[in-house]
N, C-alpha and C. Protein backbone atom coordinates (compact mmCIF):
# COMPACT_ATOMS: atom_id res chain seq x y z
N UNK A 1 304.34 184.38 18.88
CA UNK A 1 304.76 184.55 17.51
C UNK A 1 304.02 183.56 16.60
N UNK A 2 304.47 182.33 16.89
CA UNK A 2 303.02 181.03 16.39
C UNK A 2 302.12 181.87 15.95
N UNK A 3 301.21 182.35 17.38
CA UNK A 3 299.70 182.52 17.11
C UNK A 3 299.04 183.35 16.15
N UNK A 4 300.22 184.47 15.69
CA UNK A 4 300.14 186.13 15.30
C UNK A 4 300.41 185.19 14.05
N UNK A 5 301.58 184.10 13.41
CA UNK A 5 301.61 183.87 11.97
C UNK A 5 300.74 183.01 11.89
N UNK A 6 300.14 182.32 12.42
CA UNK A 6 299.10 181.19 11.67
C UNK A 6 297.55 181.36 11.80
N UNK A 7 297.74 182.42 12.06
CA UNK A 7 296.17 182.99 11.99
C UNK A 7 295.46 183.17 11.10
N UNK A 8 294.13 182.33 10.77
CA UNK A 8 293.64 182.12 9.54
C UNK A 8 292.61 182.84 9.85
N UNK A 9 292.16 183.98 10.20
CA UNK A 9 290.79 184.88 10.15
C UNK A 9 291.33 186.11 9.41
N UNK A 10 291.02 187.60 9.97
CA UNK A 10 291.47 188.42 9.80
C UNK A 10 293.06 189.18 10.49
N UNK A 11 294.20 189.11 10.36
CA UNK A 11 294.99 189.58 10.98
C UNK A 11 294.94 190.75 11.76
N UNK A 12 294.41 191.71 11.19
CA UNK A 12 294.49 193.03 11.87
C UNK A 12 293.41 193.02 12.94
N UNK A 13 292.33 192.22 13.15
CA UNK A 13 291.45 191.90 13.83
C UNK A 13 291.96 190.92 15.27
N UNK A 14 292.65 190.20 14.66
CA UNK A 14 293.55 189.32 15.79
C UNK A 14 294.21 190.27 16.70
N UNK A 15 295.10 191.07 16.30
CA UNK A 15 295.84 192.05 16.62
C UNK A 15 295.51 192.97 17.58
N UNK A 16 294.30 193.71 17.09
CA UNK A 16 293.40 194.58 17.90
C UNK A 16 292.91 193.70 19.25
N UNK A 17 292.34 192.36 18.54
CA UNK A 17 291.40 191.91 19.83
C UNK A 17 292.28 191.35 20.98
N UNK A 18 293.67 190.70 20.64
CA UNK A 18 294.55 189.97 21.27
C UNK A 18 295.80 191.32 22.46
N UNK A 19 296.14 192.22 21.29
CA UNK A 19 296.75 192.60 22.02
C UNK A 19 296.78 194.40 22.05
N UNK A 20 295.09 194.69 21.35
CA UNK A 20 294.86 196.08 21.34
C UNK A 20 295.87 197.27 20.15
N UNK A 21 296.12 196.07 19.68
CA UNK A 21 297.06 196.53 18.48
C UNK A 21 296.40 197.43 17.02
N UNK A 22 296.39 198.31 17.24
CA UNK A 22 295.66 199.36 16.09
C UNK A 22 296.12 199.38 14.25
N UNK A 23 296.03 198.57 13.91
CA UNK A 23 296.82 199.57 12.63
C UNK A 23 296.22 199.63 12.03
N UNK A 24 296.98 200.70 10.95
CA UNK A 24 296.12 201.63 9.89
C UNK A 24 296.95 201.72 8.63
N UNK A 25 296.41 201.22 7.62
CA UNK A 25 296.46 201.24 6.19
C UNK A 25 297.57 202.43 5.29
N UNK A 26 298.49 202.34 4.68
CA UNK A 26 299.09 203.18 4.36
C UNK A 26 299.38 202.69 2.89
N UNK A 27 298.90 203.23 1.48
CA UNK A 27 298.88 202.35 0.74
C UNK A 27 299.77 202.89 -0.39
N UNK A 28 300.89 201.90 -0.36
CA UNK A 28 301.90 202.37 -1.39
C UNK A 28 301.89 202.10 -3.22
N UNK A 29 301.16 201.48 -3.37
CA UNK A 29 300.57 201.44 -4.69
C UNK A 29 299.78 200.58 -4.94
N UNK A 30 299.11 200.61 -5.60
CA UNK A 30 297.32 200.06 -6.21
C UNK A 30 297.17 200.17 -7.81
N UNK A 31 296.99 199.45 -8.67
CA UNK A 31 296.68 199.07 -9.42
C UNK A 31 296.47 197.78 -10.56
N UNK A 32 295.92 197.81 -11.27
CA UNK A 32 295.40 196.43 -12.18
C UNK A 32 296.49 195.77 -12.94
N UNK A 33 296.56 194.83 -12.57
CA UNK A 33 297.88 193.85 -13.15
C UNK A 33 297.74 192.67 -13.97
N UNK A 34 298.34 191.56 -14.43
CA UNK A 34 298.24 189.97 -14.66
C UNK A 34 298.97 189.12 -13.71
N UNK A 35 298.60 188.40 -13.16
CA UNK A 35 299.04 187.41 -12.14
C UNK A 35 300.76 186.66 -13.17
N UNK A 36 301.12 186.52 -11.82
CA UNK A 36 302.07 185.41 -12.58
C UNK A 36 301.65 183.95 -12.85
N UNK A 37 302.03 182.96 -13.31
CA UNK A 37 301.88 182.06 -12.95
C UNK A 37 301.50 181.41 -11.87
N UNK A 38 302.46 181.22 -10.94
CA UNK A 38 302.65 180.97 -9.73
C UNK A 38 301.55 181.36 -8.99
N UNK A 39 301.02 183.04 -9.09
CA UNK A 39 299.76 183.47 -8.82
C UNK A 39 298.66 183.41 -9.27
N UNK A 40 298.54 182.65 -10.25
CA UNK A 40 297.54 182.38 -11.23
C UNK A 40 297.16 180.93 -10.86
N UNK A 41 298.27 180.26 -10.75
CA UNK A 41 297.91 178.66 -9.76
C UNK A 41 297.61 178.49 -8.47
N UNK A 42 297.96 179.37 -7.38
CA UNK A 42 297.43 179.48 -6.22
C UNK A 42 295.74 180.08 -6.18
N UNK A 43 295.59 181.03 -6.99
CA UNK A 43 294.26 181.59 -6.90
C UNK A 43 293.17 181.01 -8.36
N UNK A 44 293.65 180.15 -8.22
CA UNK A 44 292.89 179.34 -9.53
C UNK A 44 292.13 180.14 -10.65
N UNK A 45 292.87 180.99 -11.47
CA UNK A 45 292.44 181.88 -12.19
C UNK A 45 293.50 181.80 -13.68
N UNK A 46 293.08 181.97 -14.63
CA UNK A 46 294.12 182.40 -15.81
C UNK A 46 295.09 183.71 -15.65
N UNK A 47 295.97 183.81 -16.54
CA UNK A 47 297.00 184.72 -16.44
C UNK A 47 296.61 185.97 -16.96
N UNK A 48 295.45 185.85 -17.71
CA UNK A 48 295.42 186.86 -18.52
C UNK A 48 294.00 187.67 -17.60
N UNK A 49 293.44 187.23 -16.43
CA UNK A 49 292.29 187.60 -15.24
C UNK A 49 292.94 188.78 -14.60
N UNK A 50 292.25 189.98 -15.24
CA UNK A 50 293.10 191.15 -14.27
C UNK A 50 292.51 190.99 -12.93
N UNK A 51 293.77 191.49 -12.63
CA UNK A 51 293.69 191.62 -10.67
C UNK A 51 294.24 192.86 -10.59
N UNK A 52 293.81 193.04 -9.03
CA UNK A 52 294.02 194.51 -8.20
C UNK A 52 295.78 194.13 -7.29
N UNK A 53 296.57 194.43 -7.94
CA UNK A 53 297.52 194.34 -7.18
C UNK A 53 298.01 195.69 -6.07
N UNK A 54 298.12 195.34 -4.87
CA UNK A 54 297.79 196.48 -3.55
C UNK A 54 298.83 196.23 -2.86
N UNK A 55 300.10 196.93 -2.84
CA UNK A 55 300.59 197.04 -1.83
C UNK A 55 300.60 198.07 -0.78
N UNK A 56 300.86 197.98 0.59
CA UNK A 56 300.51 198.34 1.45
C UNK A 56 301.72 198.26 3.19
N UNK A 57 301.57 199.22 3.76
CA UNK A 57 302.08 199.21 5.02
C UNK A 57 301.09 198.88 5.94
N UNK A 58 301.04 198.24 7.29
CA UNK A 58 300.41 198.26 8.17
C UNK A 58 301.16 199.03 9.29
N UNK A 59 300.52 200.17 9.67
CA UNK A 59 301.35 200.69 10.91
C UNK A 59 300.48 200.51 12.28
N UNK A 60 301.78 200.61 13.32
CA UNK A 60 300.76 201.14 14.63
C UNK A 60 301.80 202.04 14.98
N UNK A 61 300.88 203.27 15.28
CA UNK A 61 301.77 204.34 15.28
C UNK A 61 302.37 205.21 14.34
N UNK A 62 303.49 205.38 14.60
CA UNK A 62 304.29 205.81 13.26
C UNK A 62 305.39 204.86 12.51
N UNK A 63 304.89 203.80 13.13
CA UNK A 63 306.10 202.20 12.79
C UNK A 63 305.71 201.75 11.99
N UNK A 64 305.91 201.27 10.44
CA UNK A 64 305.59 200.11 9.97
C UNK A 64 305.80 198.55 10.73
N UNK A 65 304.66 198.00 10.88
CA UNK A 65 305.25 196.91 11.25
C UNK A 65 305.03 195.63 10.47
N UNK A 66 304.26 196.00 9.42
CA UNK A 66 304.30 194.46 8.17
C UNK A 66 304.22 195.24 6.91
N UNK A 67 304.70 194.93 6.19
CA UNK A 67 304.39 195.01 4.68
C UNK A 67 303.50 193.72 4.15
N UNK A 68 302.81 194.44 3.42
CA UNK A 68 301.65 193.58 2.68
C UNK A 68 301.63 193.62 1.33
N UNK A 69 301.57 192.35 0.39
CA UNK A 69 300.87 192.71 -0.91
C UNK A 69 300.10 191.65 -1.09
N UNK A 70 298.96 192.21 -1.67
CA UNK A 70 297.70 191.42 -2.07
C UNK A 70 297.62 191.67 -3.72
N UNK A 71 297.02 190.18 -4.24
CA UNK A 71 296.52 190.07 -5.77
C UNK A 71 295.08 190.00 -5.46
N UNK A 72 294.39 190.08 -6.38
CA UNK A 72 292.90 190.44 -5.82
C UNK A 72 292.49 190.02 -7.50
N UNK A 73 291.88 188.92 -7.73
CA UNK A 73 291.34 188.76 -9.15
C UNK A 73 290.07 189.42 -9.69
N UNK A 74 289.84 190.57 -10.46
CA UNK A 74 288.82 191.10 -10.53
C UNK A 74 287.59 191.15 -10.93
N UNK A 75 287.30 189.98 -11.18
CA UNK A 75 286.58 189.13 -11.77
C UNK A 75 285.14 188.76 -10.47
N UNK A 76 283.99 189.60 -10.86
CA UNK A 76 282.89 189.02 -9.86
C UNK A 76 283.11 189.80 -8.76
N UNK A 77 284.05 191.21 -8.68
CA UNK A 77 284.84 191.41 -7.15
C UNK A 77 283.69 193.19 -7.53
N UNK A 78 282.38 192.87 -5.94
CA UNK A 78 281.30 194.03 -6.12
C UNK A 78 281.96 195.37 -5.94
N UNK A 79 281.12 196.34 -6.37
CA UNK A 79 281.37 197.49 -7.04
C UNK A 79 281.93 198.26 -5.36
N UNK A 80 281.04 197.74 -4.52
CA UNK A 80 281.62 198.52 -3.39
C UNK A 80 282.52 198.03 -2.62
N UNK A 81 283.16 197.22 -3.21
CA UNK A 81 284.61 196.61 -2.19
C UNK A 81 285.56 197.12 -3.01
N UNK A 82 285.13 197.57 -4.27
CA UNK A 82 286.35 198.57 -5.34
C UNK A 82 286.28 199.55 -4.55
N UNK A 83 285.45 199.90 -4.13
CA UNK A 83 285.63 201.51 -3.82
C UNK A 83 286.13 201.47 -2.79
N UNK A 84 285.94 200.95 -1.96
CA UNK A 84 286.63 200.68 -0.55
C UNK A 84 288.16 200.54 -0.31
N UNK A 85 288.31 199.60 -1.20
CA UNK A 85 289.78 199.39 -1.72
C UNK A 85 290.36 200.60 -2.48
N UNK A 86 290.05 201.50 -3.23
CA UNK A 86 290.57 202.49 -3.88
C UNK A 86 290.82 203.82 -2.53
N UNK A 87 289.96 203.83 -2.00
CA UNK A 87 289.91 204.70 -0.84
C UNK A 87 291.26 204.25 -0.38
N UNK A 88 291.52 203.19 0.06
CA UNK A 88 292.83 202.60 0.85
C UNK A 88 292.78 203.12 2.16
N UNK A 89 291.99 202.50 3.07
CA UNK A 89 292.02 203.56 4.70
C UNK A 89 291.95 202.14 5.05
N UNK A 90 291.40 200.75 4.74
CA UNK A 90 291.64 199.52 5.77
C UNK A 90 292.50 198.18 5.35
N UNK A 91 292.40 197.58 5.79
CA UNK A 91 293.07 196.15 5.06
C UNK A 91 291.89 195.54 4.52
N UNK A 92 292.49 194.62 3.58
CA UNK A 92 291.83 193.94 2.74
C UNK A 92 290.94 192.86 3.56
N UNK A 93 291.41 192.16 4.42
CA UNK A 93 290.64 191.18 4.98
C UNK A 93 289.45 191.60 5.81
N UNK A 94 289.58 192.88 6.71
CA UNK A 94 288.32 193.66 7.15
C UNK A 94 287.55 194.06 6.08
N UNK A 95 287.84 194.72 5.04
CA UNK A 95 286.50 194.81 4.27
C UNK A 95 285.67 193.38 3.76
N UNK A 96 286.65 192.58 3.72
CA UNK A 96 285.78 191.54 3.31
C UNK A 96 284.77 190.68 4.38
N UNK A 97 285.25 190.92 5.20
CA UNK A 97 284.56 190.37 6.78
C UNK A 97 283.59 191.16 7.00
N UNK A 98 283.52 192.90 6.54
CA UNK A 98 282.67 193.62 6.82
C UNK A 98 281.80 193.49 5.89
N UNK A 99 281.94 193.14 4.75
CA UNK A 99 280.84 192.80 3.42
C UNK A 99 279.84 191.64 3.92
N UNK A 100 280.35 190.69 5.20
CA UNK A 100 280.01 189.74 5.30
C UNK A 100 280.19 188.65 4.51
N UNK A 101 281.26 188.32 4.31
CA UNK A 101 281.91 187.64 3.72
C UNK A 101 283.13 186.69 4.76
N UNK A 102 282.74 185.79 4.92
CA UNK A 102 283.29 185.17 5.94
C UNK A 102 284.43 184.20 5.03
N UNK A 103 285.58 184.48 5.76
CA UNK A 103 287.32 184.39 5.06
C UNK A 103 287.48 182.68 5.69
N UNK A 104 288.50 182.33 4.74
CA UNK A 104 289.09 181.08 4.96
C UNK A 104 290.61 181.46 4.21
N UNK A 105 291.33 180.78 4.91
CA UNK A 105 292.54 180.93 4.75
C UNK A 105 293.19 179.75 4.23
N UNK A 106 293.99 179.56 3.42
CA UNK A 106 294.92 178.45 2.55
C UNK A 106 295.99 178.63 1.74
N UNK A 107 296.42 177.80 1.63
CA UNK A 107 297.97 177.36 1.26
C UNK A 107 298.81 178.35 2.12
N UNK A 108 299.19 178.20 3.27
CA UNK A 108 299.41 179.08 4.02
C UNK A 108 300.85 178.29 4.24
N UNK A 109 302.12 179.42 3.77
CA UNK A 109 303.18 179.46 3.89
C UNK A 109 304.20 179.81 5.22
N UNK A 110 304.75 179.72 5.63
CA UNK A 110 305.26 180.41 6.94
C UNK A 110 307.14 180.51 6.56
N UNK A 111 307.81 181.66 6.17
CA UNK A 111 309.34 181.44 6.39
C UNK A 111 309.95 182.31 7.13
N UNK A 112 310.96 181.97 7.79
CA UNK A 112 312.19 183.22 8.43
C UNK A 112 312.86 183.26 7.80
N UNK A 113 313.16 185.22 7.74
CA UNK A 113 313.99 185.51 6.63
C UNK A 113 315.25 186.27 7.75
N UNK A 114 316.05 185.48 7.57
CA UNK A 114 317.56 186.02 7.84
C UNK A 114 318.12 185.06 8.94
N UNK A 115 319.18 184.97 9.77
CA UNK A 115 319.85 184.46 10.31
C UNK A 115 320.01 184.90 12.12
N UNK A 116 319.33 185.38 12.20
CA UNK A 116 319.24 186.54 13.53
C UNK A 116 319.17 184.86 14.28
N UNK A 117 320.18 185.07 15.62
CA UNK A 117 319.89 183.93 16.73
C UNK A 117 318.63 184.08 17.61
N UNK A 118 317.79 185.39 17.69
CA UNK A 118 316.89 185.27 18.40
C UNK A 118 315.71 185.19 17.45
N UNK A 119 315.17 184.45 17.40
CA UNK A 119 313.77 184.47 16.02
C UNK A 119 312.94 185.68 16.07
N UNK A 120 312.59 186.42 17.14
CA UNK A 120 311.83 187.54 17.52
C UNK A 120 312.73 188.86 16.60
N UNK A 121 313.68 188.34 16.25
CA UNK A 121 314.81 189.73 15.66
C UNK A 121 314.74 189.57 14.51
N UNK A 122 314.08 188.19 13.65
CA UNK A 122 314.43 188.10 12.37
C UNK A 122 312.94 188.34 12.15
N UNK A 123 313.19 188.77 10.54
CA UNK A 123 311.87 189.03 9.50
C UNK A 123 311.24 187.92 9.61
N UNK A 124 309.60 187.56 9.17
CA UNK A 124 309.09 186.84 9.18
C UNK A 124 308.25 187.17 7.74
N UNK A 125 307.97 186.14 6.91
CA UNK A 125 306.92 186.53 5.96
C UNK A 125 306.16 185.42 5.66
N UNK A 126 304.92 185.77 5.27
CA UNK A 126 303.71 184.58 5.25
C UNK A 126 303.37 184.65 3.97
N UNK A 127 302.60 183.77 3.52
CA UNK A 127 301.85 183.96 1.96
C UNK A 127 300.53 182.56 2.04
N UNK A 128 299.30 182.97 1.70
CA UNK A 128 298.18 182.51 2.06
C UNK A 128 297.42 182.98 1.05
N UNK A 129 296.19 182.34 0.79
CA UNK A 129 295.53 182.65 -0.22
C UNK A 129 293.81 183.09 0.60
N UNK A 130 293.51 184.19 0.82
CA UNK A 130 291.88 184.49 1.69
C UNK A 130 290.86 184.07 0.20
N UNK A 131 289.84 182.86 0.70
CA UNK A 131 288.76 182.86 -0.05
C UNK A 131 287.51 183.13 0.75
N UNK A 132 286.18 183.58 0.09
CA UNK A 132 284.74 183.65 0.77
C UNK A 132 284.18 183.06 -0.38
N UNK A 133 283.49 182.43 0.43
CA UNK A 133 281.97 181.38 -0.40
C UNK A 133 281.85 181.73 -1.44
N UNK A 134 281.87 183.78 -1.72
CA UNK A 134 281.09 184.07 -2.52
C UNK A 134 281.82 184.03 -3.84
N UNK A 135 283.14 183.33 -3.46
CA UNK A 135 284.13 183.28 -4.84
C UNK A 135 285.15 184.24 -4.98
N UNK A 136 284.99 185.61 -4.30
CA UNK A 136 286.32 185.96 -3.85
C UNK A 136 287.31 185.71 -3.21
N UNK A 137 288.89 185.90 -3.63
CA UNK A 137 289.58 185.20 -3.51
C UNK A 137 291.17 186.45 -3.76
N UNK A 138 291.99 186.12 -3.13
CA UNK A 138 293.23 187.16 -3.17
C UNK A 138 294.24 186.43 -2.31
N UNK A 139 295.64 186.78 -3.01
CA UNK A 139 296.54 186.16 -2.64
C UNK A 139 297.19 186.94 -1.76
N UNK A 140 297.77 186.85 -0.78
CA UNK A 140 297.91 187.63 0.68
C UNK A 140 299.43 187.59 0.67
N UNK A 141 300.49 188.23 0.65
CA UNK A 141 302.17 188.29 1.10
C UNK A 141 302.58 189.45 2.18
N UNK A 142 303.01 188.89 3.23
CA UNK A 142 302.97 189.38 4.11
C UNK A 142 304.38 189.72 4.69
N UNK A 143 305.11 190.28 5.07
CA UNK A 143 306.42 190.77 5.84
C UNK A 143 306.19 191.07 7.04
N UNK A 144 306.32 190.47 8.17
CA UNK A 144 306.03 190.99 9.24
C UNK A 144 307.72 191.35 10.01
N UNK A 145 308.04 192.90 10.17
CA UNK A 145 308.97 193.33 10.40
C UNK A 145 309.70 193.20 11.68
N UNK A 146 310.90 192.84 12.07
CA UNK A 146 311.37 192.59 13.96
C UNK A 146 310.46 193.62 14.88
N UNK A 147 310.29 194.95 14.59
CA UNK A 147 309.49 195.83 15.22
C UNK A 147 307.88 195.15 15.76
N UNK A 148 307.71 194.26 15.39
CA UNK A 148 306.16 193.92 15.80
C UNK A 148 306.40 193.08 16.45
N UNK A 149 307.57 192.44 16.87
CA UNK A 149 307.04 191.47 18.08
C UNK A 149 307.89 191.95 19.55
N UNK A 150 308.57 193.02 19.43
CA UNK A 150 309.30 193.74 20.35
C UNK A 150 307.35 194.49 20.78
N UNK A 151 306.96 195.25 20.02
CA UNK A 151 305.72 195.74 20.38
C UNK A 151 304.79 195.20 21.00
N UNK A 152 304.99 194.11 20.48
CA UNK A 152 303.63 192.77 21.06
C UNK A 152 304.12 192.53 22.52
N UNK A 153 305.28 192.12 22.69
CA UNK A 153 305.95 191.78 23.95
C UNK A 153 305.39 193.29 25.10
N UNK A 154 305.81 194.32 24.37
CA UNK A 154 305.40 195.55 25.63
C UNK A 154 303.93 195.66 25.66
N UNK A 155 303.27 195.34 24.68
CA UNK A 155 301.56 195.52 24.83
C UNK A 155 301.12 194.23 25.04
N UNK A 156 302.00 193.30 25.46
CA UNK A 156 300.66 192.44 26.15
C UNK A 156 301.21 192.70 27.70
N UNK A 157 302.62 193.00 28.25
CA UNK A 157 302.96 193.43 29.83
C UNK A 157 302.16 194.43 30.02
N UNK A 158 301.18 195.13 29.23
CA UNK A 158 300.08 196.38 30.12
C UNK A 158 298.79 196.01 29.49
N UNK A 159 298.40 195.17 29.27
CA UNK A 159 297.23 194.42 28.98
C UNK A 159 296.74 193.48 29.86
């Protein structure tokens, strides 16, 4: 559980390589926003810097197993990672890895949400900020749902 929240590369990449874990993009709304504050100080940008706000399911299978929302400041952000992103078929952190754009991860949050006695039963949600050299930069919120680590547990016993 550790390893799956503090993973500062690509998540869905971890996933696949660690425990053959597939998911696929399901994108519940997309469009251009103003940061809050709060998001405007983590991603070192003004309030008034439109961003791509993206939320999103990650499934494997027919399960959601995280909810995602990303701020994405649009500012300097190339013409073909818009399109990529409008398409909505991957996560945000693979296209940027695939641009060649090599990710760093920060201010990286970690909380449990609820009271469950077994931690594997309770919600988990992260919040991190992905930057690349090239000055892109997006604020990452993550839900990772009880269903994904019941999954993880049966796919790493046949791995």
């Amino acid at each position: 559980m550790a390893a799956v929240l503090g993973v500062a590369a690509s998540l869905t990449r971890f996933l696949a390589r660690h425990y053959g874990m597939h998911l696929s993009v399901e994108v519940r709304e997309q469009f251009v926003d103003r940061c809050s504050d709060g998001e405007a100080r983590l991603l070192q940008c003004d309030t008034q810097t439109p961003s791509l706000r993206r939320r999103v399911g990650l499934r494997h299978r027919s399960a959601t197993m995280i909810d995602a929302e990303s701020i994405l400041p649009l500012d300097g952000v190339p013409a073909e990672l818009m399109e990529a992103l409008q398409e909505g078929k991957r996560p945000l952190g693979d296209l940027l890895i695939d641009r060649g754009l090599s990710l760093s991860r920060s201010d990286l949050s970690i909380a449990r949400i609820g009271k469950e006695v077994d931690a594997s039963e309770a919600c988990w949600a992260r919040r991190s900020v992905l930057k690349s050299p090239s000055g892109t930069r997006a604020l990452v919120i993550e839900y990772f749902r009880p269903e994904i680590w019941r999954r993880l547990r049966h796919l790493k016993r046949y791995r």
